[in-house]
C-alpha atoms as a PDB file:
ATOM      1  CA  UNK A   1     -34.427  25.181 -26.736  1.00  0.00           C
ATOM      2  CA  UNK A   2     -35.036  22.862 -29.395  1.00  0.00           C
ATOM      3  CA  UNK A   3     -39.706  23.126 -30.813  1.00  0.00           C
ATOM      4  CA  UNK A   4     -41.278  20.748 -31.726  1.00  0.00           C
ATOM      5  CA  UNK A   5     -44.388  20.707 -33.925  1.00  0.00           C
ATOM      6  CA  UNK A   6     -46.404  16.721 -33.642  1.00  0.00           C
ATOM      7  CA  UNK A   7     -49.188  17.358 -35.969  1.00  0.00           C
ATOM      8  CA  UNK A   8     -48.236  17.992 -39.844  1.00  0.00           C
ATOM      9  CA  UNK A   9     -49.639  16.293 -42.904  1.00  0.00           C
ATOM     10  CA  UNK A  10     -48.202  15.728 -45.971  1.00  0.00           C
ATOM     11  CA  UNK A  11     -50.324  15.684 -48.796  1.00  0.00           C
ATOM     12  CA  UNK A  12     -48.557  16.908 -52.341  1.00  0.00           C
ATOM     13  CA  UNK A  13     -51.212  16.957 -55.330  1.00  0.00           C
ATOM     14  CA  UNK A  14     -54.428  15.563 -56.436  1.00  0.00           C
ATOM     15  CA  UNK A  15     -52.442  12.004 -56.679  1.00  0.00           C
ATOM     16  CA  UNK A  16     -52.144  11.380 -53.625  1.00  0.00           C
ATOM     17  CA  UNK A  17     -56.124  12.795 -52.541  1.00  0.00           C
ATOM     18  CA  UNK A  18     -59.102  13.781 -54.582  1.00  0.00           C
ATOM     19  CA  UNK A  19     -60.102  16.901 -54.952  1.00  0.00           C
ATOM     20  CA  UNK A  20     -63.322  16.261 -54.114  1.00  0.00           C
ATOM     21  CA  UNK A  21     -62.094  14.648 -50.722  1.00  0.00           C
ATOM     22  CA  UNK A  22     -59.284  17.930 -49.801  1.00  0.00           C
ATOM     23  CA  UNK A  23     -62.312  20.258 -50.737  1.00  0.00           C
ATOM     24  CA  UNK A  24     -65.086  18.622 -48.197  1.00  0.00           C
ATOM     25  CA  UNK A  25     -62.498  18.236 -45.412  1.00  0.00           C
ATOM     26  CA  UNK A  26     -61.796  21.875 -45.688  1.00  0.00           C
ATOM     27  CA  UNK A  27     -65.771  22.424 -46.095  1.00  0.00           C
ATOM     28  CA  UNK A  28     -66.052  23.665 -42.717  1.00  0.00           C
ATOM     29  CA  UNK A  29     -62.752  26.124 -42.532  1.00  0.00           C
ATOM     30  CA  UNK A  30     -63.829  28.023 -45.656  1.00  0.00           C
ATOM     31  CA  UNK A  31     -63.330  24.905 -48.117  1.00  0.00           C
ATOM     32  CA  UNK A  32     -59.221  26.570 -48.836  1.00  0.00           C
ATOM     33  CA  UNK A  33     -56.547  24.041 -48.954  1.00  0.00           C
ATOM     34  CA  UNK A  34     -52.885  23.942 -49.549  1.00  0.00           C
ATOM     35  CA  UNK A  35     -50.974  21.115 -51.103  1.00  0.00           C
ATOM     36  CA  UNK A  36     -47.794  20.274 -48.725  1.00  0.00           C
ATOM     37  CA  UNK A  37     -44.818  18.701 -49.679  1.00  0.00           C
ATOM     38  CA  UNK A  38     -41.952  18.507 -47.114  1.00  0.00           C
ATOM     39  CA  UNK A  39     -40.886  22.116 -48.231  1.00  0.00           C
ATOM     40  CA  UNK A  40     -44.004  23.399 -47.641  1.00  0.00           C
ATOM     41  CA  UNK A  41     -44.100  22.338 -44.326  1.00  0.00           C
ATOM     42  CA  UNK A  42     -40.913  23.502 -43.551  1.00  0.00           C
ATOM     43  CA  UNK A  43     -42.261  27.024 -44.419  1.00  0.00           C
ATOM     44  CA  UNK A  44     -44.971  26.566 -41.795  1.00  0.00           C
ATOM     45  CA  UNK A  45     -42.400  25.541 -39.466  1.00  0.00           C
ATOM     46  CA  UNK A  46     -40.623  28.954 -39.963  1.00  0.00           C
ATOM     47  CA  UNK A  47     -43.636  30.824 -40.037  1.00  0.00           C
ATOM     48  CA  UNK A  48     -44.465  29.362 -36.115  1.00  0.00           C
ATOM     49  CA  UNK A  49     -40.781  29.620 -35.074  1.00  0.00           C
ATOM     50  CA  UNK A  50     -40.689  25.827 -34.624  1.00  0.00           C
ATOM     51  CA  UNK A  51     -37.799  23.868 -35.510  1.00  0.00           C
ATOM     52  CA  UNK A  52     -38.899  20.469 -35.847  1.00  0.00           C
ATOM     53  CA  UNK A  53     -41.907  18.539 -37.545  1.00  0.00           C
ATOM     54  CA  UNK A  54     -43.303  15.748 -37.331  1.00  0.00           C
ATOM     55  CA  UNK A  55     -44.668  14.758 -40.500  1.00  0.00           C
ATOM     56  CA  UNK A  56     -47.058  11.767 -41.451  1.00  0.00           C
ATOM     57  CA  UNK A  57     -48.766  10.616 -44.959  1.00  0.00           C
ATOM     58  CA  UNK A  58     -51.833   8.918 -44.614  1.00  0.00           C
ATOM     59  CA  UNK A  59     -53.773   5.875 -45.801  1.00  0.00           C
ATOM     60  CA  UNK A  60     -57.824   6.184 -46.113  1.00  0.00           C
ATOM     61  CA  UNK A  61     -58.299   4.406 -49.704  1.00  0.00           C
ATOM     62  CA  UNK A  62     -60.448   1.407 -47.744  1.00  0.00           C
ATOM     63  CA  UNK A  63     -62.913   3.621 -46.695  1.00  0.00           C
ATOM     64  CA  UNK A  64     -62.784   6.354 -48.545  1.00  0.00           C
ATOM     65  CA  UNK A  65     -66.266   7.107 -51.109  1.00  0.00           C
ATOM     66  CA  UNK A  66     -68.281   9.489 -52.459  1.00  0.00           C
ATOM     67  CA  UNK A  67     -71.124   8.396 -54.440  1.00  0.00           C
ATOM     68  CA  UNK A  68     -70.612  11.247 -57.239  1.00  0.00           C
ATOM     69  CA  UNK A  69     -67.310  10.002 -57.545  1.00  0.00           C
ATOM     70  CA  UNK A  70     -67.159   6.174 -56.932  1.00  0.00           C
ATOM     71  CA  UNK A  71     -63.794   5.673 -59.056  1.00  0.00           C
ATOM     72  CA  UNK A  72     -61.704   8.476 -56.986  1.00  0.00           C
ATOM     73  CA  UNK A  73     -60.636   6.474 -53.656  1.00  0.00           C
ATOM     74  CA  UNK A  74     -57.026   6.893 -53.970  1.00  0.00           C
ATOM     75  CA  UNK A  75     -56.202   8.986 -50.401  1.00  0.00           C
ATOM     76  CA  UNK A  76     -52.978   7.390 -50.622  1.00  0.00           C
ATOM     77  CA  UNK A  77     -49.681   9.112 -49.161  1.00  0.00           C
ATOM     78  CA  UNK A  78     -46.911   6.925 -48.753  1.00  0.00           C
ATOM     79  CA  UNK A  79     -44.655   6.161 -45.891  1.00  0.00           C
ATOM     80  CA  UNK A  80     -41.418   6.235 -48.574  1.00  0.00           C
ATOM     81  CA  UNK A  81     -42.712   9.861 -50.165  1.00  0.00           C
ATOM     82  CA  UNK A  82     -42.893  10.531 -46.375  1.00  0.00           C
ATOM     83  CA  UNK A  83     -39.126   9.109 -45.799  1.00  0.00           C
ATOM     84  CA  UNK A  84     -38.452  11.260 -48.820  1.00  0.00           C
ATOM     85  CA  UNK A  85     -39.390  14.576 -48.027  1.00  0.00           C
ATOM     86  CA  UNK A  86     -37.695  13.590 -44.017  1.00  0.00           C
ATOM     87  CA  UNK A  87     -34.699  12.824 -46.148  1.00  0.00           C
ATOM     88  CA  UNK A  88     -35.015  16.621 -47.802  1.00  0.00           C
ATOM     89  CA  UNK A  89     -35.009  18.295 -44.626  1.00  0.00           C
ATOM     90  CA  UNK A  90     -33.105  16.108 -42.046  1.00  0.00           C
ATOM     91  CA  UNK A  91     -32.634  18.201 -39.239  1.00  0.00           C
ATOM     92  CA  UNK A  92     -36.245  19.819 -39.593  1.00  0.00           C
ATOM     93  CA  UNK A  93     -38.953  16.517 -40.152  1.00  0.00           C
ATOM     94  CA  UNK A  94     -39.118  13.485 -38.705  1.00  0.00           C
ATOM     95  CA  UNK A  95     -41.639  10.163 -39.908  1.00  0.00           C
ATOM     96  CA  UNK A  96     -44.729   8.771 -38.291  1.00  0.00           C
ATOM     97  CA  UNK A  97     -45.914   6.009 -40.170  1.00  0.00           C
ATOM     98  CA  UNK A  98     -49.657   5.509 -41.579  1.00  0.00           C
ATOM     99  CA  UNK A  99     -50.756   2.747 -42.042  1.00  0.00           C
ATOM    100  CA  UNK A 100     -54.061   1.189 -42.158  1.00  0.00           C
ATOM    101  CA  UNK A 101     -54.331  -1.808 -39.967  1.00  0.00           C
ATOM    102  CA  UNK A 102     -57.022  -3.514 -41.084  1.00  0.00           C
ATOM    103  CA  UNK A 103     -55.877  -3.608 -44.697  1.00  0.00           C
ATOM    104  CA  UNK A 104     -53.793  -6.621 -43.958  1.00  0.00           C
ATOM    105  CA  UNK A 105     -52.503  -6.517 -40.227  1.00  0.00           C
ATOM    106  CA  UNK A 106     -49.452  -8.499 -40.859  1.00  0.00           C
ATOM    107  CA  UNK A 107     -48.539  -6.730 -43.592  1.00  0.00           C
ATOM    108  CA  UNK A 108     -49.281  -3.528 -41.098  1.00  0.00           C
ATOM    109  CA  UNK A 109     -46.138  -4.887 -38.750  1.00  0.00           C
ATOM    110  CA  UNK A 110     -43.901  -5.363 -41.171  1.00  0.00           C
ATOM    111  CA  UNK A 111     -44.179  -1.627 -42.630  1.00  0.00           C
ATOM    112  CA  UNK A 112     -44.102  -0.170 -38.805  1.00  0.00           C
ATOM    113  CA  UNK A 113     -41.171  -1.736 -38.256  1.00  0.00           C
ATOM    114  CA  UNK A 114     -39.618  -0.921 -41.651  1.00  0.00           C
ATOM    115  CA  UNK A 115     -40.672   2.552 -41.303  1.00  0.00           C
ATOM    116  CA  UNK A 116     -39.253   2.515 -37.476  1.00  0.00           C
ATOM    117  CA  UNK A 117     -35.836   0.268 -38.120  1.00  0.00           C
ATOM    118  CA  UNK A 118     -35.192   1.794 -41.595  1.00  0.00           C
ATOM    119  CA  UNK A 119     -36.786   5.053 -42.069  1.00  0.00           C
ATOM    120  CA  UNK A 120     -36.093   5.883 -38.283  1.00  0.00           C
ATOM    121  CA  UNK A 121     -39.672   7.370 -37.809  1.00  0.00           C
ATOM    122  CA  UNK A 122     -40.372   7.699 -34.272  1.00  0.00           C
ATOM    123  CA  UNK A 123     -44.066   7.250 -34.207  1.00  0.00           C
ATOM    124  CA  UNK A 124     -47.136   5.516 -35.842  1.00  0.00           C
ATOM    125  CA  UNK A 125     -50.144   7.074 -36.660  1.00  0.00           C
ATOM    126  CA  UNK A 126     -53.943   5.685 -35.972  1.00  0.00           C
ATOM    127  CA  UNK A 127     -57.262   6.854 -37.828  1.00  0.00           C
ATOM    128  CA  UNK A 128     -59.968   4.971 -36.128  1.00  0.00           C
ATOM    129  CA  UNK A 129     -62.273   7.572 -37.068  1.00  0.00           C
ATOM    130  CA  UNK A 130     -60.929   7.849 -40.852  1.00  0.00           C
ATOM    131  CA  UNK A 131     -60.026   4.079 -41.096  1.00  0.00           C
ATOM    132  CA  UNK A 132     -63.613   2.755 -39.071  1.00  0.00           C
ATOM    133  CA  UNK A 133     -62.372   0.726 -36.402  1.00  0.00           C
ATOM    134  CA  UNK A 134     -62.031   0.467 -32.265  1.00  0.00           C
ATOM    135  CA  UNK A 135     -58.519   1.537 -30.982  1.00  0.00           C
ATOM    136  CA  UNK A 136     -59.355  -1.292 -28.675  1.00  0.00           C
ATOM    137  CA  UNK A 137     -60.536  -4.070 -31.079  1.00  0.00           C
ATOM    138  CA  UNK A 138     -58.428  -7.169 -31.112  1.00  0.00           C
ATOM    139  CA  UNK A 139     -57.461  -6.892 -34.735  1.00  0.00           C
ATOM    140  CA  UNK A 140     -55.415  -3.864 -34.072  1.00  0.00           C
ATOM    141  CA  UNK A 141     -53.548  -4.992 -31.078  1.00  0.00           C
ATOM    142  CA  UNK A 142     -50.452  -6.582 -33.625  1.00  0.00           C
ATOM    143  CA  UNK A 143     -49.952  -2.873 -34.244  1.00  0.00           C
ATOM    144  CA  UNK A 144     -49.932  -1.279 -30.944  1.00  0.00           C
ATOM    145  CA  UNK A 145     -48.160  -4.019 -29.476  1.00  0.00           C
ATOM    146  CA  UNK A 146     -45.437  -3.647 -32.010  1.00  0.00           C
ATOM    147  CA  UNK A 147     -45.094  -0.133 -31.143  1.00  0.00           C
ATOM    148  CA  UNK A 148     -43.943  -1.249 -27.923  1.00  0.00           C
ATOM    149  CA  UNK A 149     -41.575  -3.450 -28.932  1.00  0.00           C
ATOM    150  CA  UNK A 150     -40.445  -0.667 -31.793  1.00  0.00           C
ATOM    151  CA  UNK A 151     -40.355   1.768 -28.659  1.00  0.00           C
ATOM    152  CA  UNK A 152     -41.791   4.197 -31.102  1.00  0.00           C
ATOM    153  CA  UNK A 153     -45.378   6.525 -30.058  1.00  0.00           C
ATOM    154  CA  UNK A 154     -48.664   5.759 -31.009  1.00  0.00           C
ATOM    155  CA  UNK A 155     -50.602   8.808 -32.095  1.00  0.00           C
ATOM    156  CA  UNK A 156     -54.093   8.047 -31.974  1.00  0.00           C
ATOM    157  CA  UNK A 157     -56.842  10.546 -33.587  1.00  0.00           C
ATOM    158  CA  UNK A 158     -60.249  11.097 -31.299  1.00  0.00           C
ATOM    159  CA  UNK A 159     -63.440  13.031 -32.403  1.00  0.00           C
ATOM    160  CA  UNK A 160     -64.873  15.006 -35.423  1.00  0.00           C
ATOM    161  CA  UNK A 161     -63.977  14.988 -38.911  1.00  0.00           C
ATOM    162  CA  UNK A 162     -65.253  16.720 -41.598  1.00  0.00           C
ATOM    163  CA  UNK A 163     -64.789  13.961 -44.079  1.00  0.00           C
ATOM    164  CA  UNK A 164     -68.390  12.052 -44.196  1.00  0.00           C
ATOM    165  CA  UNK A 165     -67.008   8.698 -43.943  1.00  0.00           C
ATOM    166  CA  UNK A 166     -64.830   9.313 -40.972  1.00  0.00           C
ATOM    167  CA  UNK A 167     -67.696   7.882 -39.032  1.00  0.00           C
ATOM    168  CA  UNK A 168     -67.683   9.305 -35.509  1.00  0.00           C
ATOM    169  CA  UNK A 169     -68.803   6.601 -33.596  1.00  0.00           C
ATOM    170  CA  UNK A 170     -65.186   5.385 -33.991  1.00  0.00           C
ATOM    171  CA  UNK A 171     -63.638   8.279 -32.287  1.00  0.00           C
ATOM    172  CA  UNK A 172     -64.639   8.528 -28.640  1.00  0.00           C
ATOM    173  CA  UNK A 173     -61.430   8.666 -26.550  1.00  0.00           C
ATOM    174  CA  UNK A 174     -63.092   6.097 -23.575  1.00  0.00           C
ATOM    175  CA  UNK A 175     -61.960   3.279 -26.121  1.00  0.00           C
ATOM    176  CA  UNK A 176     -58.054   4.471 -25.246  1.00  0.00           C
ATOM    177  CA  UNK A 177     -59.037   3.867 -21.248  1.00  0.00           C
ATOM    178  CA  UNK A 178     -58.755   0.061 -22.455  1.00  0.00           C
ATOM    179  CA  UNK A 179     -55.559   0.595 -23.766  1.00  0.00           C
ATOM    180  CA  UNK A 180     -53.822   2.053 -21.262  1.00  0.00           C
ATOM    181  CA  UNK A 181     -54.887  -0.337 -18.685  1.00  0.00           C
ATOM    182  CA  UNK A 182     -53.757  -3.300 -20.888  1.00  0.00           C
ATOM    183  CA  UNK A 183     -50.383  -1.708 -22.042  1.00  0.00           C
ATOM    184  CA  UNK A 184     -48.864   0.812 -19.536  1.00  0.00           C
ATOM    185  CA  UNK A 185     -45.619   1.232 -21.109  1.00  0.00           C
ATOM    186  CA  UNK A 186     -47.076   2.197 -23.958  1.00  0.00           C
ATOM    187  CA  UNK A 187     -46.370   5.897 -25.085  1.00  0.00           C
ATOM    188  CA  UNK A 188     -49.753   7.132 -26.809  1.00  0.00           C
ATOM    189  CA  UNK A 189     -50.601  10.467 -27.961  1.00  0.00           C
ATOM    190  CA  UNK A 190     -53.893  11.243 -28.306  1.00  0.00           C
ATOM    191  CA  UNK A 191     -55.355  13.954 -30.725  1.00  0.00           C
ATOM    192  CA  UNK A 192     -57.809  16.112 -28.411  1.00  0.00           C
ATOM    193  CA  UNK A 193     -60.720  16.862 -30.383  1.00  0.00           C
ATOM    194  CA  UNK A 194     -64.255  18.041 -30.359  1.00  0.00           C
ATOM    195  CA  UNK A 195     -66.784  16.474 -29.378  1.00  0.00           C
ATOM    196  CA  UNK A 196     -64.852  14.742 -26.823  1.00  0.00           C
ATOM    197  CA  UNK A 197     -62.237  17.029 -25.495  1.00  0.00           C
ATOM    198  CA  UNK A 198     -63.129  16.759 -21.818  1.00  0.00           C
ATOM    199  CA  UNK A 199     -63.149  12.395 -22.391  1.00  0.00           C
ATOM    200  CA  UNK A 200     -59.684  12.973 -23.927  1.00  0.00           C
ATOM    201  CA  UNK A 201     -58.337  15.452 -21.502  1.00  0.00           C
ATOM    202  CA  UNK A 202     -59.476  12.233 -18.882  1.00  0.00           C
ATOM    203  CA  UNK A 203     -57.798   9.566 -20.456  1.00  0.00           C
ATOM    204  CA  UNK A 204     -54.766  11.570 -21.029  1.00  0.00           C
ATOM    205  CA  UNK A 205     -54.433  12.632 -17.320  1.00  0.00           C
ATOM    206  CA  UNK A 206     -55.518   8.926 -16.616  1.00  0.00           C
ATOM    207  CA  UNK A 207     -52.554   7.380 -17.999  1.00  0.00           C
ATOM    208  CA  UNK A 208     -49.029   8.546 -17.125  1.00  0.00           C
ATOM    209  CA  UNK A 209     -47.786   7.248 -20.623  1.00  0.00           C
ATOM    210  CA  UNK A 210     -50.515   9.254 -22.465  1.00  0.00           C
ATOM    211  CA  UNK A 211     -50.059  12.895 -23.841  1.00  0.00           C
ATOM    212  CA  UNK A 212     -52.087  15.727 -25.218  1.00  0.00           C
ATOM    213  CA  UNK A 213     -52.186  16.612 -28.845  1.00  0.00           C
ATOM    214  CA  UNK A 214     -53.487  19.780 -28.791  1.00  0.00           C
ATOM    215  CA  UNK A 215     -53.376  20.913 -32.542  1.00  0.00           C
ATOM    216  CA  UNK A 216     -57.232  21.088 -32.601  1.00  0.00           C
ATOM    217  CA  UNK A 217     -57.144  24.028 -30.355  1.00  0.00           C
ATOM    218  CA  UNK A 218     -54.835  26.050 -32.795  1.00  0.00           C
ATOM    219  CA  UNK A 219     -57.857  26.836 -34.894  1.00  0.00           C
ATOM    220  CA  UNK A 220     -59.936  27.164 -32.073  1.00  0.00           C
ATOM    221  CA  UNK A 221     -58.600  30.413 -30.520  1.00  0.00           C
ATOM    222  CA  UNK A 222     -56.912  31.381 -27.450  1.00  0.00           C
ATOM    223  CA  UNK A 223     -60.069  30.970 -25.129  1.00  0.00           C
ATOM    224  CA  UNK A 224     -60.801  27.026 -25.423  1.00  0.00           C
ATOM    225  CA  UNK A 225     -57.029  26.501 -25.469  1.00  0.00           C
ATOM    226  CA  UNK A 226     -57.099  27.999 -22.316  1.00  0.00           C
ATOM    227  CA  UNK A 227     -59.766  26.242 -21.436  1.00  0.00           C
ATOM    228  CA  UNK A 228     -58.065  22.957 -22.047  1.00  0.00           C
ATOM    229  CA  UNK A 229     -54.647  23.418 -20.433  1.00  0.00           C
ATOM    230  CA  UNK A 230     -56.199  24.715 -17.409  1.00  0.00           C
ATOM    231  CA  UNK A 231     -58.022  21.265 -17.351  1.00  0.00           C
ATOM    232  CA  UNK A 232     -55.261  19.173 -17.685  1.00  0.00           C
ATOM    233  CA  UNK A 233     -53.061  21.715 -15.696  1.00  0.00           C
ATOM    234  CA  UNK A 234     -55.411  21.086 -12.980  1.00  0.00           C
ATOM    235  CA  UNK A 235     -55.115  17.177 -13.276  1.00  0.00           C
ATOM    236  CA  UNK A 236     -51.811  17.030 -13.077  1.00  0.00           C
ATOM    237  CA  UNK A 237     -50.988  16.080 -17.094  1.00  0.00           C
ATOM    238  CA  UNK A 238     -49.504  20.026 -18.131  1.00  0.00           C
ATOM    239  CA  UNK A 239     -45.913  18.151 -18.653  1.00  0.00           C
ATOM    240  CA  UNK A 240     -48.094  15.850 -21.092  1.00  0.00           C
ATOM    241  CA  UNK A 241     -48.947  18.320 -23.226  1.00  0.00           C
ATOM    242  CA  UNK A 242     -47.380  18.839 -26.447  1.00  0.00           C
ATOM    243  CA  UNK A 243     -47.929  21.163 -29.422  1.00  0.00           C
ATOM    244  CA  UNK A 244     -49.319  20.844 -32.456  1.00  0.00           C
ATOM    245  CA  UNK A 245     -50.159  22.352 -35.693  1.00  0.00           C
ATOM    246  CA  UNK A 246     -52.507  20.286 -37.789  1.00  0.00           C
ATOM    247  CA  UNK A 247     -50.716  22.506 -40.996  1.00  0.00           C
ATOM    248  CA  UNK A 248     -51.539  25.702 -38.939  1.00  0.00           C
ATOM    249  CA  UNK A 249     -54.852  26.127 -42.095  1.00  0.00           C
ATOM    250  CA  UNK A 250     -57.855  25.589 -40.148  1.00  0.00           C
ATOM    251  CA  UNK A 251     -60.130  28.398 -38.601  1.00  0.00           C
ATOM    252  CA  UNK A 252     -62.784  26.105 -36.169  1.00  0.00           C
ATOM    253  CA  UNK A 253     -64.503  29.779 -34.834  1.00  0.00           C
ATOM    254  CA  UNK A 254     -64.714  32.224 -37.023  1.00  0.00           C
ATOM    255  CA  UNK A 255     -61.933  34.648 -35.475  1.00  0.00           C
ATOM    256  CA  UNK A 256     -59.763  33.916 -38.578  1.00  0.00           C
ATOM    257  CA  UNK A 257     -56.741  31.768 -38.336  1.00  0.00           C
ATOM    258  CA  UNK A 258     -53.485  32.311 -35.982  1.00  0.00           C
ATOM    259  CA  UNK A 259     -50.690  30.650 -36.496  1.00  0.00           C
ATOM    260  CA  UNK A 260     -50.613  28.160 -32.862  1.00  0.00           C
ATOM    261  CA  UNK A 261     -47.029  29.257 -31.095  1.00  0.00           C
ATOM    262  CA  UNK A 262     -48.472  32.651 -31.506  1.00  0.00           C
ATOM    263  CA  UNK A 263     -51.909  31.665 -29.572  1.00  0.00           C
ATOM    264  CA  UNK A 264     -49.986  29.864 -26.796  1.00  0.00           C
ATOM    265  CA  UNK A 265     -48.507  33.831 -26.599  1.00  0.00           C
ATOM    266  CA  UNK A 266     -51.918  34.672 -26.258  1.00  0.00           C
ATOM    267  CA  UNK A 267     -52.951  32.391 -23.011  1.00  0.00           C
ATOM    268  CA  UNK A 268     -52.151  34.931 -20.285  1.00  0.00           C
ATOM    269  CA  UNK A 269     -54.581  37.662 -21.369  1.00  0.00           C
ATOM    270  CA  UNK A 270     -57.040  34.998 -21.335  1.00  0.00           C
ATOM    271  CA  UNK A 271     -55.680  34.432 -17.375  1.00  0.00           C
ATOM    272  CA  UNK A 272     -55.787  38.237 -16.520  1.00  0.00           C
ATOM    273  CA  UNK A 273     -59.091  38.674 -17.864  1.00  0.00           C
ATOM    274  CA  UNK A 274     -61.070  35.829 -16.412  1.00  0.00           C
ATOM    275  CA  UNK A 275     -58.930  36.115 -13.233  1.00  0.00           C
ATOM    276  CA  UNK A 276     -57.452  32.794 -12.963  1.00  0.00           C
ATOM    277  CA  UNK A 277     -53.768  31.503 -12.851  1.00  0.00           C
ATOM    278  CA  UNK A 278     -51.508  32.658 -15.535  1.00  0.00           C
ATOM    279  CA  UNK A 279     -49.303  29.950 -17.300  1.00  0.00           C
ATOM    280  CA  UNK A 280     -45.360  30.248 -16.770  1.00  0.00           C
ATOM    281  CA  UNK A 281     -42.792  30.849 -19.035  1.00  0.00           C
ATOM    282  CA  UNK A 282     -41.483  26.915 -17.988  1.00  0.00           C
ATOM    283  CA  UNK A 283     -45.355  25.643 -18.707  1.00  0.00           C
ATOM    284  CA  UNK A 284     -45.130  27.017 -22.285  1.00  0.00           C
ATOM    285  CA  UNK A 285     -41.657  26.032 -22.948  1.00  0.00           C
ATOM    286  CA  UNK A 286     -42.765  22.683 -22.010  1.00  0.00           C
ATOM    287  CA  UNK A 287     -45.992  22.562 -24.013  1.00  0.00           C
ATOM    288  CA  UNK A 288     -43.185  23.851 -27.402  1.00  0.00           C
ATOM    289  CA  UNK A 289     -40.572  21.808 -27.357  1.00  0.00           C
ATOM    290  CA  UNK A 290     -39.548  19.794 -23.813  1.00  0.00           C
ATOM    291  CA  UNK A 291     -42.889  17.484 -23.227  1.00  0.00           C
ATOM    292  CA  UNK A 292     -42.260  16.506 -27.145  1.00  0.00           C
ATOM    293  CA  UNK A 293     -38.872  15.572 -27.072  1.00  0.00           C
ATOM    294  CA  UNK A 294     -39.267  14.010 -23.574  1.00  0.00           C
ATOM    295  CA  UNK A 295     -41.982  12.090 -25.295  1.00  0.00           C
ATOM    296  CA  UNK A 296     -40.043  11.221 -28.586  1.00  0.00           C
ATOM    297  CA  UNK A 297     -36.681  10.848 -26.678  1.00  0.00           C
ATOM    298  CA  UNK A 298     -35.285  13.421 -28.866  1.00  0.00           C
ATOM    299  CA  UNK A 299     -32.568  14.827 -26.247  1.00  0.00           C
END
């Protein structure tokens, strides 16, 4: 059975991000980073027993500030170092495009569909949150709608940051309602995330298109990922779930970090001591590799 990881980053030296910006969105997890080229995430790949990744850059230099350091806005990674490092690895990473949309939102087609006609990526990313703007306001709808006609996923990030400007107001799931009523053939992933995991988990099992990213919950221990899939288990969205990493370098309680595939091991002691159902060995195979690739059209 072919894994699949969703959630990886790619973010290579202080080119491509201030130090000053890696350092406060690792504040909360201890303030340690790692600098990830494609061969670094490879190695996490190995280290979770997952065979593919799906690897984004990123885009945040239109909002991006800190008043100590007004010059250093440049959180700038590529979509071609991204088609590079995919091009290093090709039977471990695949692209997802980033993009900010409200840069220039024609512009913003063009590059999806170079990154999905030439580049082959097979998804697009969205930062409402880091980018500050409504998954649902008119000026991105060019973009989503072109992921339609691309046939490629959008991947759409919900909730808390640690990254001061990645104002929060911007994140609550309820704006994704809107989208899937408007555009039901669109696939969306959505990033469940604190402070609005149960909103999420609802708009996901609202939406047959929609799926869970559930990368938050690898730094968040075995007990809220438990927690989670037994929601969505019990709305009917479990085949919607797919895995996720987020770089596998974020501890969000305390317990220390564990790398994710390992946690998903962990789920059943959670079921035999609370007393409720236990997940199958089909569920978690599911949640690894076969909602993903369904999702993706992989197979």
């Amino acid at each position: 059975m072919v894994t699949v990881d969703c959630h990886l980053h790619l973010t290579e030296s202080e080119e491509q991000a201030p130090l000053w910006w890696m350092e406060e969105l690792y504040r909360p997890y201890g303030g340690g980073h790692i600098w990830t080229d494609g061969e670094a995430i490879v190695g996490i790949l190995d280290r979770a027993g997952v065979d593919i990744g799906m690897v984004q850059g990123s885009d945040i230099r239109r909002t991006t500030y800190h008043p100590d350091f007004p010059d250093q806005r440049n959180v700038f990674v590529p979509n071609d170092y991204t088609a590079e490092q995919v091009a290093l690895f090709p039977e471990r990473l695949i692209g997802v495009a980033n993009i900010d949309p409200l840069r220039d939102v024609p512009a913003g087609v063009i590059e999806q569909r170079r990154c999905a006609e030439v580049y082959g990526f097979k998804s697009s990313k969205f930062l409402p949150t880091y980018q500050n703007y409504y998954i649902d306001d008119p000026a991105v709808a060019p973009m989503l709608e072109s992921c339609l006609e691309l046939d490629i996923v959008a991947h759409v990030n919900t909730g808390y940051s640690p990254t001061i400007t990645a104002a929060l107001r911007y994140g609550h799931p309820e704006r994704l309602d809107r989208i899937g009523i408007r555009y039901r053939d669109l696939r969306v992933l959505v990033y469940i995330n604190f402070p609005y995991v149960d909103e999420g988990i609802a708009v996901v099992a609202r939406h047959p298109n929609f799926h869970a990213d559930i990368a938050y919950f690898m730094g968040a221990g075995p007990g809220p990922l438990f927690g989670a899939l037994d929601k969505l288990r019990g709305l009917g969205a479990l085949d919607r779930v797919v895995y996720g990493s987020d770089n596998n370098d974020k501890d969000r309680t305390g317990g220390g970090q564990k790398i994710g595939t390992h946690l998903l091991g962990e789920l059943n002691e959670v079921a035999e001591r609370t007393g409720r159902e236990p997940f199958t060995a089909a569920d978690i195979d599911g949640i690894v590799g076969g909602n993903a690739r369904r999702l993706y059209k992989l197979d």
